[in-house]
N, C-alpha and C. Protein backbone atom coordinates (compact mmCIF):
# COMPACT_ATOMS: atom_id res chain seq x y z
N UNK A 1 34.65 -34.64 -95.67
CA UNK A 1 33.64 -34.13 -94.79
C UNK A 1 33.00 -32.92 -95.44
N UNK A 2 31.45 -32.81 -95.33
CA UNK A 2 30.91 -31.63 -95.70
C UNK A 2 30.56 -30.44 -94.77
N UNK A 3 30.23 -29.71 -95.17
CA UNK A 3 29.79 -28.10 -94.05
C UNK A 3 28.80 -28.51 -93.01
N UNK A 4 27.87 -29.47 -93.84
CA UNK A 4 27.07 -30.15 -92.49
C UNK A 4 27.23 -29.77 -91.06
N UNK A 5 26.53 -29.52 -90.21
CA UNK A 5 26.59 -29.06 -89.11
C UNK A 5 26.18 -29.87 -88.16
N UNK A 6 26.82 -30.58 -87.38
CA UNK A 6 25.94 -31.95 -86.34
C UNK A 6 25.10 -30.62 -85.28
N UNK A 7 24.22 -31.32 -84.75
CA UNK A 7 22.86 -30.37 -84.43
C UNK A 7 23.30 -30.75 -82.79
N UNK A 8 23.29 -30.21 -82.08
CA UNK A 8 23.57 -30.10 -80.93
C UNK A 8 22.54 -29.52 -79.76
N UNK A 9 21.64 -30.38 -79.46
CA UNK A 9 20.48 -30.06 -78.30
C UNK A 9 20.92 -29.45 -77.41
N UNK A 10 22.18 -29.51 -76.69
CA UNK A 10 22.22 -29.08 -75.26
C UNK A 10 22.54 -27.32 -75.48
N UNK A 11 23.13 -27.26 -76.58
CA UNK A 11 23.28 -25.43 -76.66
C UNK A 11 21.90 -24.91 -76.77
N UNK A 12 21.22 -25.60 -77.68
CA UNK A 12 19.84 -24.60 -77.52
C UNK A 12 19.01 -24.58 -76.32
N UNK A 13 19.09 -25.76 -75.55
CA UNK A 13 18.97 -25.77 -74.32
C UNK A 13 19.48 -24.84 -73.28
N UNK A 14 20.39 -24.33 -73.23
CA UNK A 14 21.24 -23.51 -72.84
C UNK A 14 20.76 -22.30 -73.41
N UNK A 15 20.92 -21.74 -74.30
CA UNK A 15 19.89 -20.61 -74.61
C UNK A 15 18.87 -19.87 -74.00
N UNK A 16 18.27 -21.13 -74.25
CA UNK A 16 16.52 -21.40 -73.66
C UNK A 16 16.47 -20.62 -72.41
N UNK A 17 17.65 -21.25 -71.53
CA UNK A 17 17.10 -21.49 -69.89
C UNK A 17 18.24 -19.82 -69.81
N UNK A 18 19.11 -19.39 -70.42
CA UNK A 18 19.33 -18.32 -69.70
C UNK A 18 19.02 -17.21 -70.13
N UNK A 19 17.88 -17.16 -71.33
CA UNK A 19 16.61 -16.34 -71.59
C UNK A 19 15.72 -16.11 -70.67
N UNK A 20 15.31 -17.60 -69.92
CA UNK A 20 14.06 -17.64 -69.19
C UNK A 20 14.37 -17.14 -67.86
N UNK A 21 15.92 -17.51 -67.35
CA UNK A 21 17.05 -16.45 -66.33
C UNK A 21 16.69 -15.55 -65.72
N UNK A 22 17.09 -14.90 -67.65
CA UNK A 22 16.91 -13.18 -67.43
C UNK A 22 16.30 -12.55 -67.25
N UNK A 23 14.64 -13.16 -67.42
CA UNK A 23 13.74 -12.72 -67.78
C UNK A 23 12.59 -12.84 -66.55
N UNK A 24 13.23 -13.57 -65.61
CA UNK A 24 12.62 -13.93 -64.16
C UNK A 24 13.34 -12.89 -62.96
N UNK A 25 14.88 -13.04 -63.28
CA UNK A 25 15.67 -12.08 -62.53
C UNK A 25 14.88 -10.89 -63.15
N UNK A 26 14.45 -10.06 -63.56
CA UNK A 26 14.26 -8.68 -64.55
C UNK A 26 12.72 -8.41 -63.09
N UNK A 27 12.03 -9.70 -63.62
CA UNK A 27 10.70 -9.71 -63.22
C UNK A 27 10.56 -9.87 -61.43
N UNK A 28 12.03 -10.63 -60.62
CA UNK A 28 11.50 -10.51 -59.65
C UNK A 28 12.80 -9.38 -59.17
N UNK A 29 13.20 -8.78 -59.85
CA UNK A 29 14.11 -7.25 -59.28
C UNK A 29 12.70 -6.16 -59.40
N UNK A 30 11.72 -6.20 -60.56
CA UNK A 30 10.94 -5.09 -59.97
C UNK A 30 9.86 -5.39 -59.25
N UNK A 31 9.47 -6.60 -59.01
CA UNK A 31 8.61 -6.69 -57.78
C UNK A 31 9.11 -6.65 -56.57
N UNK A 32 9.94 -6.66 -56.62
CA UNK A 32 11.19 -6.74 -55.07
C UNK A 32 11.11 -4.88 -54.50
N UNK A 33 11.55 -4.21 -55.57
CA UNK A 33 11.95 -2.89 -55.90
C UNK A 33 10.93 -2.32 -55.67
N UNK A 34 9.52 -2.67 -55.04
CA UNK A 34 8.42 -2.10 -54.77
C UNK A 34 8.48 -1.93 -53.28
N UNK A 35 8.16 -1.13 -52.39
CA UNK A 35 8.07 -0.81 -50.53
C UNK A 35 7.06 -1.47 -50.76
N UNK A 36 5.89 -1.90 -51.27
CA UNK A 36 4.53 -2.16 -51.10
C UNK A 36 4.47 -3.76 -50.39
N UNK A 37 5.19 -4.23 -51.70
CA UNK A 37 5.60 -6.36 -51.86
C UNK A 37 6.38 -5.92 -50.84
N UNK A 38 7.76 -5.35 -50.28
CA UNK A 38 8.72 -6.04 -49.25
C UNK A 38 7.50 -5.60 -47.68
N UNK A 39 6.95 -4.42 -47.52
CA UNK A 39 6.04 -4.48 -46.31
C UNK A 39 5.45 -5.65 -46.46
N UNK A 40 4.70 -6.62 -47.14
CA UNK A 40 3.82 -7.96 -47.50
C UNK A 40 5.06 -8.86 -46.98
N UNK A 41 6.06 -8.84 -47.98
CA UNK A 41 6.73 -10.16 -48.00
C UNK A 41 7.18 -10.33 -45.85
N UNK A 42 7.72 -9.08 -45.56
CA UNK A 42 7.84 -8.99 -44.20
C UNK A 42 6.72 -9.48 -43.01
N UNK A 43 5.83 -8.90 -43.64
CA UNK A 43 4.64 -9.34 -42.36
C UNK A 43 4.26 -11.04 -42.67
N UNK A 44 4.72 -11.44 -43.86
CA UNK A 44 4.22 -13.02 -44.24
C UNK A 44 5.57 -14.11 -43.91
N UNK A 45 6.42 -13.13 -43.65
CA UNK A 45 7.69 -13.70 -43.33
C UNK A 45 7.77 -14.03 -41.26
N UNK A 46 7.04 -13.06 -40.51
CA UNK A 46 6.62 -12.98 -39.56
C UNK A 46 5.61 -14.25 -39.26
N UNK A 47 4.80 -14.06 -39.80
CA UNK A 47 3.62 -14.95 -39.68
C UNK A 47 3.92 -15.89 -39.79
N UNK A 48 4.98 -16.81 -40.98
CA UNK A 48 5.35 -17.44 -40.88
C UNK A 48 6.49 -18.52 -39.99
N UNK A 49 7.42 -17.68 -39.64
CA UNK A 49 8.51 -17.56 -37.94
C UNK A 49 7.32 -18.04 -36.88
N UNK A 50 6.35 -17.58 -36.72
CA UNK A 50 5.34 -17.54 -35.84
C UNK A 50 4.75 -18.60 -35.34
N UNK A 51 4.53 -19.25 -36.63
CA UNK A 51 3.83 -20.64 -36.78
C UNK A 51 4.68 -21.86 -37.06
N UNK A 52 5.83 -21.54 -37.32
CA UNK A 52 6.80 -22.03 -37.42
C UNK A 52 7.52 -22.54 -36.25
N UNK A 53 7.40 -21.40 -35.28
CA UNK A 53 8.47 -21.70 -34.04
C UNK A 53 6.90 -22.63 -32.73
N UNK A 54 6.05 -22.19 -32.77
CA UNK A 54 4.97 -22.76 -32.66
C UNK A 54 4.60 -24.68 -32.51
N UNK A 55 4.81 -24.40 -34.08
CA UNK A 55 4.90 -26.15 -34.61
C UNK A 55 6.07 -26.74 -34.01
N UNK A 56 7.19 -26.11 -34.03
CA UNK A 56 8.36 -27.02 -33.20
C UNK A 56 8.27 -27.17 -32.04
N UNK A 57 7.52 -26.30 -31.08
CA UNK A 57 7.10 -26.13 -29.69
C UNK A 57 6.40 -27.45 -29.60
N UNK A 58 5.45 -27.40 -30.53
CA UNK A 58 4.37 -28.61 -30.39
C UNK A 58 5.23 -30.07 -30.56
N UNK A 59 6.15 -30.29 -31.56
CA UNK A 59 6.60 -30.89 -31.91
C UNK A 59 7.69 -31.39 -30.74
N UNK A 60 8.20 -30.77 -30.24
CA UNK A 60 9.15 -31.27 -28.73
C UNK A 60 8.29 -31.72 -27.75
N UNK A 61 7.13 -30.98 -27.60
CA UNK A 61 5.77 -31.67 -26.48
C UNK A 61 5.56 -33.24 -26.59
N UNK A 62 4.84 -33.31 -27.66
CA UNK A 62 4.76 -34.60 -28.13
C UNK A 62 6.45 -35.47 -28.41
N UNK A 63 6.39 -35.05 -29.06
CA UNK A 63 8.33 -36.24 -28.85
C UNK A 63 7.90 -36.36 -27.47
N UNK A 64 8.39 -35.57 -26.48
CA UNK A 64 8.54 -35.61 -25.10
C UNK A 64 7.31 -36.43 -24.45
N UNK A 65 6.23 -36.45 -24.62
CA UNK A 65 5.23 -37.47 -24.51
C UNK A 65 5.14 -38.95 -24.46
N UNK A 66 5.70 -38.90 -25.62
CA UNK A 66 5.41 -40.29 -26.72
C UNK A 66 7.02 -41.42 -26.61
N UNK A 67 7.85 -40.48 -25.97
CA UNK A 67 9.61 -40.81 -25.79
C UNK A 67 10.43 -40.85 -26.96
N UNK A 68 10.06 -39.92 -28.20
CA UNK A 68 10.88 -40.09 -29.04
C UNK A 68 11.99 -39.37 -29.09
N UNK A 69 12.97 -38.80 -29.39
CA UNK A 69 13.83 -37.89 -29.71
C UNK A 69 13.64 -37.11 -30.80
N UNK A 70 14.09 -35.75 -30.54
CA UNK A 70 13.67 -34.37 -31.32
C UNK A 70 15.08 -34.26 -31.79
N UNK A 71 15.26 -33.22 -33.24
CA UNK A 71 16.43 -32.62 -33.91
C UNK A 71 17.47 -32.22 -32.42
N UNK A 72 16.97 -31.25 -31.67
CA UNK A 72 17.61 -31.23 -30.47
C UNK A 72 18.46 -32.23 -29.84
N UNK A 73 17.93 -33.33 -29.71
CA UNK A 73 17.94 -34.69 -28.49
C UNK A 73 19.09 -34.77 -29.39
N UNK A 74 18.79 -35.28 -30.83
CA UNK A 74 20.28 -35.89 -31.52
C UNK A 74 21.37 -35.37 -31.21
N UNK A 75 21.06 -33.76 -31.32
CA UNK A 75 21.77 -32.90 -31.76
C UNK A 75 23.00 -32.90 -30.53
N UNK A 76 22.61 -32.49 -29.53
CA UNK A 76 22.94 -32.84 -28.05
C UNK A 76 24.00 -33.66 -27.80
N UNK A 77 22.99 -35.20 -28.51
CA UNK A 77 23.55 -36.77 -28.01
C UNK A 77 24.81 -36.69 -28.83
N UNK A 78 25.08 -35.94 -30.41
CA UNK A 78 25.90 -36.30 -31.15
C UNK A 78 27.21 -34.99 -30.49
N UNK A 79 26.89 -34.23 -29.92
CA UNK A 79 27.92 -33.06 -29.62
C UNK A 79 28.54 -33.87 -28.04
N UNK A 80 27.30 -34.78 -27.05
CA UNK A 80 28.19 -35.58 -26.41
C UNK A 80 29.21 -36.58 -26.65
N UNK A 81 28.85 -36.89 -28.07
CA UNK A 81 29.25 -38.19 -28.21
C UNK A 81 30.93 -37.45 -28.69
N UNK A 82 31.16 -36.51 -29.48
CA UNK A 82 32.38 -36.04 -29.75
C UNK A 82 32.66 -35.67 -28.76
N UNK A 83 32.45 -34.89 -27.79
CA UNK A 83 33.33 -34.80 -26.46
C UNK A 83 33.65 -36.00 -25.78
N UNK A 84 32.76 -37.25 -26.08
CA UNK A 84 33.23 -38.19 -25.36
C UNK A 84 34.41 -38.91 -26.03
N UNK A 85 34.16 -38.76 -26.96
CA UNK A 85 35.48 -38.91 -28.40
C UNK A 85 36.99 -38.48 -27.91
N UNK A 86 36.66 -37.32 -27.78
CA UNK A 86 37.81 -36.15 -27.48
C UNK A 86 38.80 -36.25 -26.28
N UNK A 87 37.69 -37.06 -25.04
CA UNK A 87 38.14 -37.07 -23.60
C UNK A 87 38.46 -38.46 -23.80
N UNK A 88 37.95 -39.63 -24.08
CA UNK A 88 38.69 -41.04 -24.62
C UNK A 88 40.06 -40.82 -25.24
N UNK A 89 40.54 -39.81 -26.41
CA UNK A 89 41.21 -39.58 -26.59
C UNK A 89 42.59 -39.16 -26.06
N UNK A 90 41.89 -38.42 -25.30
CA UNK A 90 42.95 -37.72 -23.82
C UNK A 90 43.56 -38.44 -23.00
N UNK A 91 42.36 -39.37 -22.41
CA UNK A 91 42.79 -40.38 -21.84
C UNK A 91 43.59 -41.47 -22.18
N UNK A 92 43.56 -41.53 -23.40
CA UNK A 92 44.12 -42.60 -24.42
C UNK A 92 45.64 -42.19 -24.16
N UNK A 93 46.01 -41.18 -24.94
CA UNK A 93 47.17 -40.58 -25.03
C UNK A 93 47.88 -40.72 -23.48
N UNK A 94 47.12 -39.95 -22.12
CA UNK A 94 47.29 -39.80 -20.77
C UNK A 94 47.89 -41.59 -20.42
N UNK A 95 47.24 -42.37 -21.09
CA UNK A 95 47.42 -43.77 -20.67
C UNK A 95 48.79 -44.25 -21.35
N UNK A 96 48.94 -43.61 -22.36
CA UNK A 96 50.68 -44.21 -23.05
C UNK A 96 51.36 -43.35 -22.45
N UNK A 97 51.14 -42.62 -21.94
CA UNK A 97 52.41 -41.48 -21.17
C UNK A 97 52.71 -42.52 -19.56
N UNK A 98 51.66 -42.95 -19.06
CA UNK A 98 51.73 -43.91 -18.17
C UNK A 98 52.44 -45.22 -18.19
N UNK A 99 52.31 -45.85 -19.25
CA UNK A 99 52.45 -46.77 -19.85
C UNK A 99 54.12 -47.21 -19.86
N UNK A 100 54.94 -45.92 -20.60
CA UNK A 100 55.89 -45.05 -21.19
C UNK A 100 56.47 -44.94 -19.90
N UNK A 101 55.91 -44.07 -18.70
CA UNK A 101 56.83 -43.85 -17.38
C UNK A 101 56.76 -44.92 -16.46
N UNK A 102 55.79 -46.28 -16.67
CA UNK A 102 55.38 -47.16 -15.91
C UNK A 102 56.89 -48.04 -16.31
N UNK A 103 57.30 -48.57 -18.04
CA UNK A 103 58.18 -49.37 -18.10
C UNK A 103 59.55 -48.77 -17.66
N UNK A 104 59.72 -47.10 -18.01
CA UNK A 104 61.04 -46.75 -17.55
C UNK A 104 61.02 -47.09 -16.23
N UNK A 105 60.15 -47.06 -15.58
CA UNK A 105 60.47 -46.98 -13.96
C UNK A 105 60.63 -48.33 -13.54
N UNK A 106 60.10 -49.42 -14.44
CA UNK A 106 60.45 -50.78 -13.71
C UNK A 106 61.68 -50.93 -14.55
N UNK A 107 62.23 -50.56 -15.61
CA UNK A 107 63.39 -50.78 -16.04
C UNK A 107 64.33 -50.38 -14.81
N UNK A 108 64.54 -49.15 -14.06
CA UNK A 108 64.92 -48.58 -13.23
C UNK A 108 64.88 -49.61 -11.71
N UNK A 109 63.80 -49.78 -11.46
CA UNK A 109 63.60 -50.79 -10.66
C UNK A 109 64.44 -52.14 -10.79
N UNK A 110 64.07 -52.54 -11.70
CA UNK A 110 64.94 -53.82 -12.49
C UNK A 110 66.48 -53.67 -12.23
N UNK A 111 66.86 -52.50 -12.26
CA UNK A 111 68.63 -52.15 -12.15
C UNK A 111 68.94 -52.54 -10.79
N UNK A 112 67.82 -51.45 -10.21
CA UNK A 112 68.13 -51.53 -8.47
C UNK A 112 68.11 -52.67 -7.73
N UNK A 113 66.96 -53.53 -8.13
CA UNK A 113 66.75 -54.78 -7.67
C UNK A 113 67.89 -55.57 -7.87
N UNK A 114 68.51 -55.80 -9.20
CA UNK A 114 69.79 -56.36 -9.57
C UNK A 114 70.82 -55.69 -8.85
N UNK A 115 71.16 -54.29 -8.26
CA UNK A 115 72.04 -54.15 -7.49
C UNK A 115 71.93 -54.32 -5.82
N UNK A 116 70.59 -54.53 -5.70
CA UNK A 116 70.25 -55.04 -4.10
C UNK A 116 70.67 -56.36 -4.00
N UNK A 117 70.78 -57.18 -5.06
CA UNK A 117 70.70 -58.56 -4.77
C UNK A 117 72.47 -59.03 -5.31
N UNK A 118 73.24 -58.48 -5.69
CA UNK A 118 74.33 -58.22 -5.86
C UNK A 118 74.83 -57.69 -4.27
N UNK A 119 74.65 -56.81 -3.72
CA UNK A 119 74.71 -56.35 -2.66
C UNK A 119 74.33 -57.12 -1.57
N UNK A 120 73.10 -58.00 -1.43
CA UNK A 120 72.94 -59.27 -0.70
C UNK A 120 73.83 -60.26 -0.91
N UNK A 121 74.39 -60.66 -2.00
CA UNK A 121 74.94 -61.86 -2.22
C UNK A 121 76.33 -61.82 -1.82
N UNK A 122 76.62 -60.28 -1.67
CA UNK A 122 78.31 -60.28 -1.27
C UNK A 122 78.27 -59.99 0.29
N UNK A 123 77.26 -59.76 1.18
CA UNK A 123 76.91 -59.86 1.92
C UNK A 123 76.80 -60.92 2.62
N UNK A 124 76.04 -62.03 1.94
CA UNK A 124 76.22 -63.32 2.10
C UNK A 124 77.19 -64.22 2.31
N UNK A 125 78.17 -63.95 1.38
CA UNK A 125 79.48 -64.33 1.19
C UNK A 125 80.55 -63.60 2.32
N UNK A 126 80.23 -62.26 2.78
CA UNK A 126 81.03 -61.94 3.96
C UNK A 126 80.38 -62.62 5.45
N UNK A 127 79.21 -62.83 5.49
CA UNK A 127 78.39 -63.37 6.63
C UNK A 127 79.36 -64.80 6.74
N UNK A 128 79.45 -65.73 5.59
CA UNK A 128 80.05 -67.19 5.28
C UNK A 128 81.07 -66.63 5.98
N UNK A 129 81.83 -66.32 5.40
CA UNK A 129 83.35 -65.77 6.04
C UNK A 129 83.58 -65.51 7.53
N UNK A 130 82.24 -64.38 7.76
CA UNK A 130 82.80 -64.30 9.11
C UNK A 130 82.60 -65.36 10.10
N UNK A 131 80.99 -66.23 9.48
CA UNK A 131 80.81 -67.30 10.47
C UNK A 131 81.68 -68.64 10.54
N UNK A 132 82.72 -68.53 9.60
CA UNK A 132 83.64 -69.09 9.42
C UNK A 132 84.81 -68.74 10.24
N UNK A 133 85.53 -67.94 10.21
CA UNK A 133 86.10 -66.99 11.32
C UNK A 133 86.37 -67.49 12.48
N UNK A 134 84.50 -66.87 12.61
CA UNK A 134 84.26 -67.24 14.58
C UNK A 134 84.08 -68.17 14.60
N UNK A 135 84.24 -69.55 14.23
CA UNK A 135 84.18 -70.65 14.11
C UNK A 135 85.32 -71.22 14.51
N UNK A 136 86.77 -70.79 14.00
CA UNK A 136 88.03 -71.16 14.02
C UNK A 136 88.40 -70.30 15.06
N UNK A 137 87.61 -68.89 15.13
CA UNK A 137 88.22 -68.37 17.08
C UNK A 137 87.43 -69.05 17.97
N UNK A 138 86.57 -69.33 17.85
CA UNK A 138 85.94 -70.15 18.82
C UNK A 138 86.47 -71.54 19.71
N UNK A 139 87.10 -72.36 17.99
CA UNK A 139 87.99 -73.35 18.67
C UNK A 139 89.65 -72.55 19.15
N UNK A 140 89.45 -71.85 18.83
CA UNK A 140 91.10 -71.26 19.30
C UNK A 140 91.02 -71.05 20.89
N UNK A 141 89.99 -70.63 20.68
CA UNK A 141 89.45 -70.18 22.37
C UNK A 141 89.17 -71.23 23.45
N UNK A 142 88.62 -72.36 22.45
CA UNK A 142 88.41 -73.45 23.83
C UNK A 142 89.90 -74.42 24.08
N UNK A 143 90.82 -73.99 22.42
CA UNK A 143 91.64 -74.99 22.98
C UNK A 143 92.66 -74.17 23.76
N UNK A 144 92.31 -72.98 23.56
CA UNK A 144 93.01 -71.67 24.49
C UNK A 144 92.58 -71.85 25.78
N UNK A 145 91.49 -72.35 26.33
CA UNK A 145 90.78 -72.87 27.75
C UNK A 145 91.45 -73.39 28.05
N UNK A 146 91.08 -74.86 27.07
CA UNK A 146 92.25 -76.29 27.75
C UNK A 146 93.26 -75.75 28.28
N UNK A 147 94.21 -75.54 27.04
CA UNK A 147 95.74 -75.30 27.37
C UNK A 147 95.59 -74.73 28.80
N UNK A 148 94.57 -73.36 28.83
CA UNK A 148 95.00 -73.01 30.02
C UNK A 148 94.79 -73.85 31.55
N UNK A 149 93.51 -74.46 31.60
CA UNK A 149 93.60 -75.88 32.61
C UNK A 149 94.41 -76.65 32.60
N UNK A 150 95.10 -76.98 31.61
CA UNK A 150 95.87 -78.15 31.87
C UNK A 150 97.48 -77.20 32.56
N UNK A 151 97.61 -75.71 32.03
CA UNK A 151 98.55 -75.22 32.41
C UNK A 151 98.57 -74.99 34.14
N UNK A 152 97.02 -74.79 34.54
CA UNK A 152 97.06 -74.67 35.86
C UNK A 152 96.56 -76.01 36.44
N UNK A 153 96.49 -76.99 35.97
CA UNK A 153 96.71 -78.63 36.62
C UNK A 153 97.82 -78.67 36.95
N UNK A 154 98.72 -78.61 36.04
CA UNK A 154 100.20 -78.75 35.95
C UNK A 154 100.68 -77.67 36.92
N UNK A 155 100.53 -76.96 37.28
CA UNK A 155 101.06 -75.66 38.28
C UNK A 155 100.54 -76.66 39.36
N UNK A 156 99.45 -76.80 39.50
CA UNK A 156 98.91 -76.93 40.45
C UNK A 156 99.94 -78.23 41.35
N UNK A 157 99.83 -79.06 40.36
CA UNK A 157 100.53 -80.43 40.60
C UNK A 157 101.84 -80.18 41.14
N UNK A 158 102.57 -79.06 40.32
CA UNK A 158 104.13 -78.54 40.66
C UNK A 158 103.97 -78.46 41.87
N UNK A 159 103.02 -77.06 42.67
CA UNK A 159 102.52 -77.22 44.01
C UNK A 159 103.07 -77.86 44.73
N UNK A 160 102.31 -78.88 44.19
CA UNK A 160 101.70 -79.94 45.13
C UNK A 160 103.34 -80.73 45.40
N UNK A 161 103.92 -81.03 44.30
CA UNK A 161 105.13 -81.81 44.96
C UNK A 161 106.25 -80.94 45.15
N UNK A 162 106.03 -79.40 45.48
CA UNK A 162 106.84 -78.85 45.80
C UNK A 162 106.62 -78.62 47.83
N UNK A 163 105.09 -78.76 47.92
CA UNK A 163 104.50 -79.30 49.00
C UNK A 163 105.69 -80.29 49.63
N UNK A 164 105.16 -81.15 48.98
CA UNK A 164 105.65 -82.76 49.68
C UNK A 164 107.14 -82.74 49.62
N UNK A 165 107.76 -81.83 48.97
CA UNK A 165 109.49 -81.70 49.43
C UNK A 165 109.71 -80.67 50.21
N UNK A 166 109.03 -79.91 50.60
CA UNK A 166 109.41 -79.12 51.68
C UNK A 166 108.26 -78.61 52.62
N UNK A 167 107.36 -79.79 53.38
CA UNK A 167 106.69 -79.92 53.70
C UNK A 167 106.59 -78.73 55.52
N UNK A 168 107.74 -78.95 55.74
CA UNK A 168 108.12 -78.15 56.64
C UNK A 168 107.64 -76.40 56.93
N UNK A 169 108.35 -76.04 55.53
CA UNK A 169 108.80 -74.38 55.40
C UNK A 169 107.07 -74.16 55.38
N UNK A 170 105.90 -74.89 54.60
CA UNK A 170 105.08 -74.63 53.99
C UNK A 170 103.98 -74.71 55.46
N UNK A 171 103.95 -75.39 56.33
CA UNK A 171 104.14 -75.31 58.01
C UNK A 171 103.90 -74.23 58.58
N UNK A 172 105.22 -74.05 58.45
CA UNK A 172 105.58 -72.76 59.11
C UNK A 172 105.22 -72.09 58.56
N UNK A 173 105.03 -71.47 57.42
CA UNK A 173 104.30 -70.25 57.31
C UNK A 173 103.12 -70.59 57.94
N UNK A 174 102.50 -71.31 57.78
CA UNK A 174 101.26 -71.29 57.66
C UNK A 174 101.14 -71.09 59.92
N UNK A 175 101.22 -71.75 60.20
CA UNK A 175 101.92 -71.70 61.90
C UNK A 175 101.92 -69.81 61.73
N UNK A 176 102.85 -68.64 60.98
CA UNK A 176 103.54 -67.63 61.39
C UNK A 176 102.19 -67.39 61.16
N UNK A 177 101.73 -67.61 60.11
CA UNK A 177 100.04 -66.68 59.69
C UNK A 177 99.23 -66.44 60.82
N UNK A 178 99.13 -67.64 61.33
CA UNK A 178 97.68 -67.65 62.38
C UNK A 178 98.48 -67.12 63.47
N UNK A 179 99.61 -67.55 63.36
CA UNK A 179 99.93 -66.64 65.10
C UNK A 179 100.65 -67.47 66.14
N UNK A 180 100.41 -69.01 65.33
CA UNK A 180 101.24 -69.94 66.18
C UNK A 180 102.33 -69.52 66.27
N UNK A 181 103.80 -69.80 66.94
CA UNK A 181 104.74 -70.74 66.78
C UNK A 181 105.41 -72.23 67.38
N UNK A 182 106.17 -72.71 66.00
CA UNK A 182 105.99 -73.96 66.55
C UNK A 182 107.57 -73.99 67.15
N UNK A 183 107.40 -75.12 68.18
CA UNK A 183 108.94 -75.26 69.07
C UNK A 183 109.10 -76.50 68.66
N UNK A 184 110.40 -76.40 68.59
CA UNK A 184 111.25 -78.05 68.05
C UNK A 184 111.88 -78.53 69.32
């Protein structure tokens, strides 16, 4: 390789432009540095605000006319649209918290229900029982009736042929009751 030097455009380029820099910064620090230019630049800076705020005045009239939307309108629509973002959001979240206390609570439910119906079923099973029960006192009871009719048939009957063997004595009382007596 020789001393040759490859030539390189962009440095002299570079040069160039922060010559021309310096030399603009230099030029607008002492026109700046004058009271004369900043009283000017101020009153043209005014004038300008002026006509400025003006034209946008005009410019919302017409939008507003014509039904278009102004920098405003967007501006507005896009600051609703993130709050509507924000409160979807809320709600979003608000809705899995629901969601979340909705399944614990039918899980919960689910228990109870399974112990109501556990609780019915042995219920059930004592209802069987008892109507079973009174079923078997019931016949105890009628054949507890019988017995007892047939116990006072049978008395009755004793009575009766205790009647017919001493037909006499049974007479006589009956004679002492009312007041009779009888003569033999």
């Amino acid at each position: 390789m020789s001393n040759e030097k490859i030539f390189d455009s962009s440095f002299g380029f570079n040069q160039l432009s922060e010559m021309w820099d310096k030399q603009l910064n230099g030029l607008l620090y002492n026109l700046t540095d004058n009271k004369e230019f900043v009283r000017t630049a101020s009153s043209g800076l005014n004038t300008y605000s002026f006509y400025l705020e003006r034209l946008r005045k005009s410019q919302e009239q017409i939008a507003t006319l014509m039904n278009i939307p102004t920098k405003k309108d967007v501006a507005n629509a896009a600051k609703l649209s993130i709050q509507t973002e924000e409160k979807i959001d809320i709600l979003e979240e608000q809705i899995w918290k629901l969601q979340d206390s909705v399944s614990s609570i039918s899980k919960e439910n689910v228990g109870m229900f399974e112990e109501i119906l556990n609780i019915v079923m042995q219920m059930k099973n004592e209802f069987q029982k008892m109507s079973q029960e009174m079923a078997k006192a019931k016949k105890m009871n009628d054949d507890l009736q019988e017995l007892r009719k047939e116990i006072e048939r049978g008395l009755i009957e004793i009575e009766r042929e205790k009647q017919k063997k001493e037909p006499g004595k049974k007479q006589d009382k009956d004679l002492v009751l009312t007041g009779i007596k009888k003569i033999k």
